[in-house]
C-alpha atoms as a PDB file:
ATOM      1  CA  UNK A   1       0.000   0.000   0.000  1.00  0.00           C
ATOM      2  CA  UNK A   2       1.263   3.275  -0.696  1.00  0.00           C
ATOM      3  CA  UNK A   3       1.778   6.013   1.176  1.00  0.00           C
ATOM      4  CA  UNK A   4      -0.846   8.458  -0.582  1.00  0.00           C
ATOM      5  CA  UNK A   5      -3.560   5.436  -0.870  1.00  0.00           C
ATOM      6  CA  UNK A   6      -6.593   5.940   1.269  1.00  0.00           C
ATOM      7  CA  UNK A   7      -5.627   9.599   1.897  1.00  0.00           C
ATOM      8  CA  UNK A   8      -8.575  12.038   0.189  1.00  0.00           C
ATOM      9  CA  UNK A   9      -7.941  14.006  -3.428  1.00  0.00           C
ATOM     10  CA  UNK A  10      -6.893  17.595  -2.523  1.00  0.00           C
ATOM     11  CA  UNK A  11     -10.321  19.797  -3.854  1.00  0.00           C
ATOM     12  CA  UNK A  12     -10.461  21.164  -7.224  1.00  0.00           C
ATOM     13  CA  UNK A  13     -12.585  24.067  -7.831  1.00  0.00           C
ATOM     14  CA  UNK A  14     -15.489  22.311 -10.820  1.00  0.00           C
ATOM     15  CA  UNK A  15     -17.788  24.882 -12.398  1.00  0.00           C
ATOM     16  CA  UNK A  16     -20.843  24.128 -13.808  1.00  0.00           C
ATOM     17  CA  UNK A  17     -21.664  24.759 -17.032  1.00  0.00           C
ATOM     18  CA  UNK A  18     -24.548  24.485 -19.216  1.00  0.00           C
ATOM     19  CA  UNK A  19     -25.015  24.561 -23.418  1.00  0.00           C
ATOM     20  CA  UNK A  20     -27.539  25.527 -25.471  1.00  0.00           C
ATOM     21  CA  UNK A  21     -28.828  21.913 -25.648  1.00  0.00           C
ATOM     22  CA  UNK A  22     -29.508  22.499 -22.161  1.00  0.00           C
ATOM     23  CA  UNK A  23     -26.904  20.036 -21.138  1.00  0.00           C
ATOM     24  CA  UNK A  24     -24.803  20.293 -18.004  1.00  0.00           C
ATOM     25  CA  UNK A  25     -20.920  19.408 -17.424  1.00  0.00           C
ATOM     26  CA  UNK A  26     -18.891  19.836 -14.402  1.00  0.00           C
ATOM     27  CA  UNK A  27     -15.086  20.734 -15.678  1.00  0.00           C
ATOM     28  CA  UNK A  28     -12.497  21.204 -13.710  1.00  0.00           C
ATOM     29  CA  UNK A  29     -11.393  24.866 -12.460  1.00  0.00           C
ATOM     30  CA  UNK A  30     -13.108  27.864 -11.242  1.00  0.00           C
ATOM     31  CA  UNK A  31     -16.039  30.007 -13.685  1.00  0.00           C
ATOM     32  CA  UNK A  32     -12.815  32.365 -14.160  1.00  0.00           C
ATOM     33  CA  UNK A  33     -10.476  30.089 -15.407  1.00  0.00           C
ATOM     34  CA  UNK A  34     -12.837  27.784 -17.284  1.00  0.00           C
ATOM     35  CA  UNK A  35     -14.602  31.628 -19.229  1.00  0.00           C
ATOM     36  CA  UNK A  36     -10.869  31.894 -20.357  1.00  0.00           C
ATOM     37  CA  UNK A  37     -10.336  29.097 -22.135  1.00  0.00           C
ATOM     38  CA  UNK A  38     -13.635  29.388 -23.917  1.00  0.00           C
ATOM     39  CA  UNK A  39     -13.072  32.896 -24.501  1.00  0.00           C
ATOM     40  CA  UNK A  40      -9.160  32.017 -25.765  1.00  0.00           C
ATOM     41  CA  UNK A  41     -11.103  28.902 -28.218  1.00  0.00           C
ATOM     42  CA  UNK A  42     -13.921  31.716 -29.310  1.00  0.00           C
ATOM     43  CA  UNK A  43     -11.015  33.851 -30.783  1.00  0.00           C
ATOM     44  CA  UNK A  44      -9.214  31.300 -32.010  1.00  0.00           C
ATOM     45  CA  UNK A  45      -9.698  30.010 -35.371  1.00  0.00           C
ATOM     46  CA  UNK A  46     -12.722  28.693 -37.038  1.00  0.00           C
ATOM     47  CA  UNK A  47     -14.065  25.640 -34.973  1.00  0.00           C
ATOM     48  CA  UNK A  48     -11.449  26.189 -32.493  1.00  0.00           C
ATOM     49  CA  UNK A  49     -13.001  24.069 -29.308  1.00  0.00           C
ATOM     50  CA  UNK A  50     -12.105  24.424 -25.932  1.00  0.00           C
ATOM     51  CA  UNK A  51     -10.580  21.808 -24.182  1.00  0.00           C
ATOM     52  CA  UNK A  52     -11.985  21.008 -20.126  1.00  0.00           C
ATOM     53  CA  UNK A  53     -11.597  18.329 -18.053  1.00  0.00           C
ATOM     54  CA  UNK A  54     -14.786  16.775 -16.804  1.00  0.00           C
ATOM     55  CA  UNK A  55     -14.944  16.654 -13.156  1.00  0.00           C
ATOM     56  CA  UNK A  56     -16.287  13.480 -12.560  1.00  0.00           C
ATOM     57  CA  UNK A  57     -14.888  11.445 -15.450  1.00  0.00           C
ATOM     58  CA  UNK A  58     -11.573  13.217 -15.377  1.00  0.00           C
ATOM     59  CA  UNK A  59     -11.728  12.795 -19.454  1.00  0.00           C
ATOM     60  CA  UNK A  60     -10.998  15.387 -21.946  1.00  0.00           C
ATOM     61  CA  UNK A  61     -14.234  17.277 -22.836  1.00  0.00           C
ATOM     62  CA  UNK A  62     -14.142  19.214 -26.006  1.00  0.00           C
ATOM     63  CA  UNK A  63     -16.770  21.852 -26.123  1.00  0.00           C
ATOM     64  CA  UNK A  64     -17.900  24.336 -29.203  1.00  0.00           C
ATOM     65  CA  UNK A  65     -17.301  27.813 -27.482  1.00  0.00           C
ATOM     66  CA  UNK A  66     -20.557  29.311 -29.032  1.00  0.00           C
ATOM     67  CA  UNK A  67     -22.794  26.960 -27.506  1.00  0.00           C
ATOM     68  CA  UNK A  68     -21.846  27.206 -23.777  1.00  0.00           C
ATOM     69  CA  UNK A  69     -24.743  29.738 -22.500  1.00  0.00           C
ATOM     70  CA  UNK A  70     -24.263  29.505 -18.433  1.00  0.00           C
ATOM     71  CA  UNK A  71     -21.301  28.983 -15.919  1.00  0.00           C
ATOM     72  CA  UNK A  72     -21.708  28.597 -12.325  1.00  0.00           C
ATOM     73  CA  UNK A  73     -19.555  28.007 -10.031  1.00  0.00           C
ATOM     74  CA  UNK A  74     -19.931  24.213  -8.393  1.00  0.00           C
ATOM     75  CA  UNK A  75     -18.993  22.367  -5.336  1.00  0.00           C
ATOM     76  CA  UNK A  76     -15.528  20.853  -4.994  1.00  0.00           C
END
């Protein structure tokens, strides 16, 4: 057993964030952090997505900038 088994996961800040679909995703990083990379993708070239880490999965989550329509901060 290692030393850092059984011991919790520091918390990461998730925010919540919802597309037009109406879908919800919890990514990884505070509403400031996660409104920059969409922002950064938005300006980017055409189809440029930005790239979050869902929360619970911990898998890459690719999202289309112009569809995300809410962010909320989330529990840790």
């Amino acid at each position: 057993m290692s030393s850092s088994e059984g011991q919790p996961r520091p918390a990461t800040p998730t925010t919540e964030m919802t597309v037009s679909t109406g879908d919800r995703y919890h990514v990884e990083g505070d509403p400031k952090d996660v409104e920059r990379i969409i922002v950064d993708a938005a300006r980017g070239s055409i189809m440029q997505l930005a790239w979050l880490i869902d929360a619970e999965t911990r898998d890459d989550l690719a999202v289309n900038p112009e569809s995300v329509v809410v962010l909320r901060a989330a529990g840790s």
